[in-house]
Protein backbone atom coordinates (compact mmCIF):
# COMPACT_ATOMS: atom_id res chain seq x y z
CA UNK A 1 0.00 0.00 0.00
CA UNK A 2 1.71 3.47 -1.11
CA UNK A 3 2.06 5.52 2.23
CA UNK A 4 0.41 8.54 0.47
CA UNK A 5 -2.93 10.27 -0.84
CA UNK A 6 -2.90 10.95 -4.22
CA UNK A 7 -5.86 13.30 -6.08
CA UNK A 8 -4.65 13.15 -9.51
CA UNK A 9 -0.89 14.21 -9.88
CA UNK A 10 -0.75 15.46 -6.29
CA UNK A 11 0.21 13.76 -3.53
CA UNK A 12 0.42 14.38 0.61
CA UNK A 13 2.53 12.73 2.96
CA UNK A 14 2.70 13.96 6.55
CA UNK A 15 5.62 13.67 8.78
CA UNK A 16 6.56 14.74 12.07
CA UNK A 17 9.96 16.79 12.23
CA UNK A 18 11.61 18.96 14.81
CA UNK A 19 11.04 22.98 13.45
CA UNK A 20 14.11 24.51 14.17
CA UNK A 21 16.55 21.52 12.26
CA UNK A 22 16.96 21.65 8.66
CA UNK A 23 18.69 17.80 8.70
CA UNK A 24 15.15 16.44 10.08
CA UNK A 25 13.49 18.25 6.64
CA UNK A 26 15.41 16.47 4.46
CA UNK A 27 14.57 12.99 5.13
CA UNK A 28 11.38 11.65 5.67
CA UNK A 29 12.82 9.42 8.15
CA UNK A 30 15.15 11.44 9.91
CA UNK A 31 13.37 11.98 13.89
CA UNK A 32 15.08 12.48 17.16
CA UNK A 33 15.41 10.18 19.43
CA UNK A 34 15.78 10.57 23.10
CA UNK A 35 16.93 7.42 23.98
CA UNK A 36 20.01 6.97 25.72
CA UNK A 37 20.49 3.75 25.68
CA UNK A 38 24.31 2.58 24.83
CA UNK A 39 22.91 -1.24 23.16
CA UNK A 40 21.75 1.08 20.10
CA UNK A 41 23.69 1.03 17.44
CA UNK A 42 23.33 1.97 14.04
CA UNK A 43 21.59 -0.64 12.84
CA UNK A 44 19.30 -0.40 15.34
CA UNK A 45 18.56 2.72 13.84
CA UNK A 46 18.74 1.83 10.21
CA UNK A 47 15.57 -0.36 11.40
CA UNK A 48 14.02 2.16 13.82
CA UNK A 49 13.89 4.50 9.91
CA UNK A 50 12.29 1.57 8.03
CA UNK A 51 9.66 0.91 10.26
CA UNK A 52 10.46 -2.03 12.06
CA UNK A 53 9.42 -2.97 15.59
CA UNK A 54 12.56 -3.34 17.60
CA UNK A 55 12.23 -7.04 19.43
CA UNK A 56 14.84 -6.42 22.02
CA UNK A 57 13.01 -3.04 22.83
CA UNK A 58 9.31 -2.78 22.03
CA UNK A 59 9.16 0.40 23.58
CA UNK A 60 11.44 2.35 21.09
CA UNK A 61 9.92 4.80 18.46
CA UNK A 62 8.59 3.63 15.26
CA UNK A 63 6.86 4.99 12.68
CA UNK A 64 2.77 4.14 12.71
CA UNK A 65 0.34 3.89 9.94
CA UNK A 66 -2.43 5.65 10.33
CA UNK A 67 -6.16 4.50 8.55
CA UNK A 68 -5.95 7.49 6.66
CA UNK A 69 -3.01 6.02 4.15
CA UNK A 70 -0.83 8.54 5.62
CA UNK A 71 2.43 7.78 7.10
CA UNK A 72 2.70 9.93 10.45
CA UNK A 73 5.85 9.73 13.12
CA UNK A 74 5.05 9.83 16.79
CA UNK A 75 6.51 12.78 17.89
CA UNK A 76 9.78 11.23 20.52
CA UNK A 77 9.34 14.89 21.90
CA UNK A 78 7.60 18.35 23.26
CA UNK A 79 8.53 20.65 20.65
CA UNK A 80 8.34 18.60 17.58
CA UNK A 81 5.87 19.71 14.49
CA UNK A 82 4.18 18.12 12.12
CA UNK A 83 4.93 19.30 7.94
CA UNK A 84 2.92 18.25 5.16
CA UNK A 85 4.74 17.39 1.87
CA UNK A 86 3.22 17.55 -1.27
CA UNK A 87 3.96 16.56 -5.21
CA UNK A 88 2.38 17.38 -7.65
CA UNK A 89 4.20 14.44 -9.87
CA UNK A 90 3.17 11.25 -8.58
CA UNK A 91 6.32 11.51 -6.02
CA UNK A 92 9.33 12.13 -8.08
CA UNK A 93 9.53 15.96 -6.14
CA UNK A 94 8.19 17.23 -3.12
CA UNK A 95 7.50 20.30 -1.08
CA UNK A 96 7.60 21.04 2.83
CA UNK A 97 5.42 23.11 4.29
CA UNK A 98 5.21 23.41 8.15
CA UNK A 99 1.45 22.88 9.46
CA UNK A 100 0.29 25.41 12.03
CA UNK A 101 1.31 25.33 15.49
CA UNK A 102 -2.66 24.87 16.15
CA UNK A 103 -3.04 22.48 13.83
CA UNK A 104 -1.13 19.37 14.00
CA UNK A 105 -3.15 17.06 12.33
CA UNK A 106 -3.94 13.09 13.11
CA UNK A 107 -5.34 12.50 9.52
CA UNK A 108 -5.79 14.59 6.73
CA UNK A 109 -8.34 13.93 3.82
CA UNK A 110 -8.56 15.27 0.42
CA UNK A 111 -11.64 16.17 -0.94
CA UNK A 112 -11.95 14.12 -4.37
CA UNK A 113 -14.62 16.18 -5.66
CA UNK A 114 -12.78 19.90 -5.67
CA UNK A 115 -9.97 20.88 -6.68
CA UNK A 116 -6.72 21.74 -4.52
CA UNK A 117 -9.29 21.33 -1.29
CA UNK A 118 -7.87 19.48 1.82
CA UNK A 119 -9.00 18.91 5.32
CA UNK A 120 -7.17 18.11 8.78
CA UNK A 121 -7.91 17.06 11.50
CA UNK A 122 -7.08 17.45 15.13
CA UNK A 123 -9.03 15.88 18.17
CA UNK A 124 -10.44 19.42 18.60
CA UNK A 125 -9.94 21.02 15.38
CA UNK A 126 -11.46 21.00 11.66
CA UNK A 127 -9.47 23.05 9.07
CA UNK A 128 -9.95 23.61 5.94
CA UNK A 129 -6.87 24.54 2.68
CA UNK A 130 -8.23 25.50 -0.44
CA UNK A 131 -4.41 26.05 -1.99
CA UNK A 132 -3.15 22.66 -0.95
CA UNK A 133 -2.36 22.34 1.89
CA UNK A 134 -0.18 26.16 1.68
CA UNK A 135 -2.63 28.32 4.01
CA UNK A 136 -5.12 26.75 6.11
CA UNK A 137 -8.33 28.56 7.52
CA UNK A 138 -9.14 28.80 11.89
CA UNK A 139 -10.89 25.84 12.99
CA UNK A 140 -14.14 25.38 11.36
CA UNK A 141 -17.25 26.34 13.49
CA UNK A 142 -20.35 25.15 12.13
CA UNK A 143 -23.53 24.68 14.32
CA UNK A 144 -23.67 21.07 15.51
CA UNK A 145 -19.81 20.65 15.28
CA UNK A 146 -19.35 19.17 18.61
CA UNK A 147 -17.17 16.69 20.50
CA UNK A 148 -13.91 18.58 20.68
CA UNK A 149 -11.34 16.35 21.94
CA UNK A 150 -13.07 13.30 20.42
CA UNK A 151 -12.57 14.25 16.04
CA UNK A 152 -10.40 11.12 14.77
CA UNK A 153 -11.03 11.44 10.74
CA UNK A 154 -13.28 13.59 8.12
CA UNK A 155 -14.94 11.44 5.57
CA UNK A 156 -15.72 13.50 2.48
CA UNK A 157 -18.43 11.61 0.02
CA UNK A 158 -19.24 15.53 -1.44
CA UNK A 159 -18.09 19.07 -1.42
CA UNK A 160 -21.40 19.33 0.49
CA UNK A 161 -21.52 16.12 2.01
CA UNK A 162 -18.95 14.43 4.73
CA UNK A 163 -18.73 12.89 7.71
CA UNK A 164 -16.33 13.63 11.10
CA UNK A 165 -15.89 10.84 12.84
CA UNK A 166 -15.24 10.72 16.72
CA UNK A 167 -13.54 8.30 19.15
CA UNK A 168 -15.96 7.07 21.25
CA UNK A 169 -18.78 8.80 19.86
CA UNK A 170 -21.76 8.75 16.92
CA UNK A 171 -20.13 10.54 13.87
CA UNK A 172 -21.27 13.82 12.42
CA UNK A 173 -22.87 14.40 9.17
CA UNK A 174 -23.10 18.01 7.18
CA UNK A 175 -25.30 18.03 4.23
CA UNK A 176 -24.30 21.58 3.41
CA UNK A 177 -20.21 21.83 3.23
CA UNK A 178 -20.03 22.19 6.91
CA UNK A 179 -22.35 25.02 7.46
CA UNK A 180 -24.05 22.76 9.91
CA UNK A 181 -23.56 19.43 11.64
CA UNK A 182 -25.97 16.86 13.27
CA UNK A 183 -25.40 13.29 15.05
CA UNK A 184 -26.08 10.27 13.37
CA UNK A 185 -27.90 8.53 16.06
CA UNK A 186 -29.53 6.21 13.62
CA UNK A 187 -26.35 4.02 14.57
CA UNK A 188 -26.49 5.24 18.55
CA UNK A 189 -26.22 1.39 19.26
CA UNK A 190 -22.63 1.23 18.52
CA UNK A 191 -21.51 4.05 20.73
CA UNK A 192 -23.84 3.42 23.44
CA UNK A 193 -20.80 2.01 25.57
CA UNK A 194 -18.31 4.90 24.42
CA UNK A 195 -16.73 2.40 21.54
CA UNK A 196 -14.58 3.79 18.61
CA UNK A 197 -15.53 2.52 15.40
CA UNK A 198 -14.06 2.98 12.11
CA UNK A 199 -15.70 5.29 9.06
CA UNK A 200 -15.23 4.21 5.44
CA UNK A 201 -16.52 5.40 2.34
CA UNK A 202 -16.57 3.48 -1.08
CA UNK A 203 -14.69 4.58 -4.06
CA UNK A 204 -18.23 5.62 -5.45
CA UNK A 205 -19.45 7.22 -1.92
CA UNK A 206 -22.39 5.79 -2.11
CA UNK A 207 -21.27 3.16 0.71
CA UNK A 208 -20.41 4.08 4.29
CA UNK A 209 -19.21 1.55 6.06
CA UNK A 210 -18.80 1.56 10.61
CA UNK A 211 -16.28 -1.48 11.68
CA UNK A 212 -14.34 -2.21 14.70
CA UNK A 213 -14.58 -4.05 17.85
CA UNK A 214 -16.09 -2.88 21.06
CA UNK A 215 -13.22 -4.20 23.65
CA UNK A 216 -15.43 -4.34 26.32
CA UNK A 217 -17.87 -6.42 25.24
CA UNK A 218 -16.71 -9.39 26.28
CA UNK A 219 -16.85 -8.57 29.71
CA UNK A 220 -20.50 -8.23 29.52
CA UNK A 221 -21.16 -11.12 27.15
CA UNK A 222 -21.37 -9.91 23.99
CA UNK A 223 -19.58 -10.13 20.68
CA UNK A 224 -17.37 -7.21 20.47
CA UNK A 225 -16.88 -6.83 16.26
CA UNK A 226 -19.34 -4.86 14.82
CA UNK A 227 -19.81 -4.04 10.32
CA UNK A 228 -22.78 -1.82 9.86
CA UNK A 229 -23.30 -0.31 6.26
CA UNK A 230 -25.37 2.15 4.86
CA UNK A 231 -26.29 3.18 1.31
CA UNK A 232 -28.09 6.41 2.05
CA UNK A 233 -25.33 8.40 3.99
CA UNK A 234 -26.36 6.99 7.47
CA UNK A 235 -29.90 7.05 7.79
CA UNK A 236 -30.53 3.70 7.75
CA UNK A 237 -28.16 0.70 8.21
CA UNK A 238 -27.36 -3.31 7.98
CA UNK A 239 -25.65 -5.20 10.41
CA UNK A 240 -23.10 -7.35 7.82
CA UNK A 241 -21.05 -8.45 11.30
CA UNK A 242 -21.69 -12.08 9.51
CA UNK A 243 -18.86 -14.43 10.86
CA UNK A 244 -16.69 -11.83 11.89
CA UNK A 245 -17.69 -11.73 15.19
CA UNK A 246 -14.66 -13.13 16.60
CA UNK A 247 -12.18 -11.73 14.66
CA UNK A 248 -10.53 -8.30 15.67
CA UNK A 249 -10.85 -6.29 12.77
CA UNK A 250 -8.49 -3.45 11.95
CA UNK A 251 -8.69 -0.79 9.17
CA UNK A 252 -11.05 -1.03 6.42
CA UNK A 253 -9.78 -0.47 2.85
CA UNK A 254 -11.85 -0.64 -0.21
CA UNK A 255 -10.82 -1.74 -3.35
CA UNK A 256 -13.24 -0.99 -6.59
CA UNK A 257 -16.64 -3.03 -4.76
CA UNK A 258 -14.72 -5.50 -2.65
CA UNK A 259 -14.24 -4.02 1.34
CA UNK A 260 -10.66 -5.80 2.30
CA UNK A 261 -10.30 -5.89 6.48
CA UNK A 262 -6.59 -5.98 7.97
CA UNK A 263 -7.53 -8.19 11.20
CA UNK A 264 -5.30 -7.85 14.16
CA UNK A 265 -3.44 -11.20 14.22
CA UNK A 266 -5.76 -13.14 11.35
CA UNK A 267 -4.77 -12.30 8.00
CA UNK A 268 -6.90 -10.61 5.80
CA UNK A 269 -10.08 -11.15 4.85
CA UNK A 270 -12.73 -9.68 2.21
CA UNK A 271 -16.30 -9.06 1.20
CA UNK A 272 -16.59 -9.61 -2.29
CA UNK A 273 -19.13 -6.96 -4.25
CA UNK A 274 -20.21 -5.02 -0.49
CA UNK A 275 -21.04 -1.45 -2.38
CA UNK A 276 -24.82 -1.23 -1.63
């Protein structure tokens, strides 16, 4: 899976690098590290860059890859920013451009319908670039946009119509490019327990898809793995949980009308034709 987003010849790929060093900007994979411990050597770090988990010390920093199909570096320190790079050649050159300090974004989502628009996201913050990626505008304050603190990852099916999903919460629809927001309680029953579930849209939009597993839902007797879809932007839905019930699923990536699931431990598994 290529670890950008790509809306025709442009491309995003977010990184976190400290401000104030110019060697950090000019790899990708160049990020402090804090650790002083004297069994790291340089291949240690040769791995730590490639994104491999460090057996002898699980705790070490590694990159993580976020359901968004960005690449994103915990930050191994106060101080540290995030930059957005961006090509506008499939990859072959890119740009840096430092994100605000108020706006270091978990996810960022590109709005296939219009032209040079781009979202991010923060847990308490919506922003929208119209240039990019290049300016950004305050955090976005439509009526109904609540649950600061709780925003995880901006769906966008329409210039008018997208989704914010929220940890541990129902999602939020707008039906008029973010002018105004409402809960999608029509699917209450997932969050009634403060779960996070998973949002994804079909290549077409017309499919919106909720997946993930409840982890307390063993404890009171209940299958935890939920997969609700909906073909009329959440206002009705179908529990397709099938036989998944007791596998953990992990992100959800579609693939023309097949809906692939990365499971955590079980392989990979896939629902053949799922666009409703």
């Amino acid at each position: 899976m290529a670890p950008w987003k790509a809306k025709g010849g442009t491309c995003y790929w977010g990184v976190s690098a400290k401000a104030d060093n110019d060697d950090n900007k000019k790899s990708v994979y160049k990020i402090d590290d804090d650790d002083d411990d004297d069994d790291d050597d340089d291949d240690d770090d040769d791995d730590h860059r490639n994104g491999e988990m460090h057996e002898m010390n699980p705790g070490k920093k590694h990159p993580v890859f976020g359901s968004n199909g960005l690449w994103a570096f915990k930050s191994p320190r106060s101080g540290n920013v995030q930059w957005l790079m961006t090509s506008n050649d499939f990859g072959q050159n890119w740009k840096w451009t430092k994100l605000p300090g108020q706006l270091q974004a978990i996810s960022l989502t590109v709005d296939p319908t219009t032209a040079d628009s781009l979202y991010a996201v923060t847990a308490s913050c919506l922003a929208h670039s119209t240039d990019k990626g290049v300016t950004w505008s305050p955090c976005l304050t439509g009526a109904g946009l609540t649950g600061e603190g709780h925003f995880s990852k901006l769906l966008i099916k329409t210039s008018q119509v997208m989704f914010l999903m929220r940890n541990g919460m129902v999602p939020l629809r707008t039906t008029d490019g973010g002018s105004t927001w409402k809960e999608l309680n029509s699917c209450a029953a997932l969050f009634k327990y403060g779960a996070s579930f998973q949002g994804s849209l079909s290549w077409s939009g017309n499919t919106f898809v909720l997946s993930g597993t409840d982890t307390g839902a063993s404890a009171r007797g209940e299958y935890g793995t939920k997969v609700w879809k909906s073909g009329n932007d959440g206002d009705d839905w179908a529990d397709e949980t099938g036989d998944l019930v007791t596998i953990s699923t992990g992100p959800g990536v579609w693939f023309e009308k097949d809906f692939y699931f990365v499971t955590q431990g079980q392989g990979v598994t896939v629902k053949r034709n799922f666009e409703a």
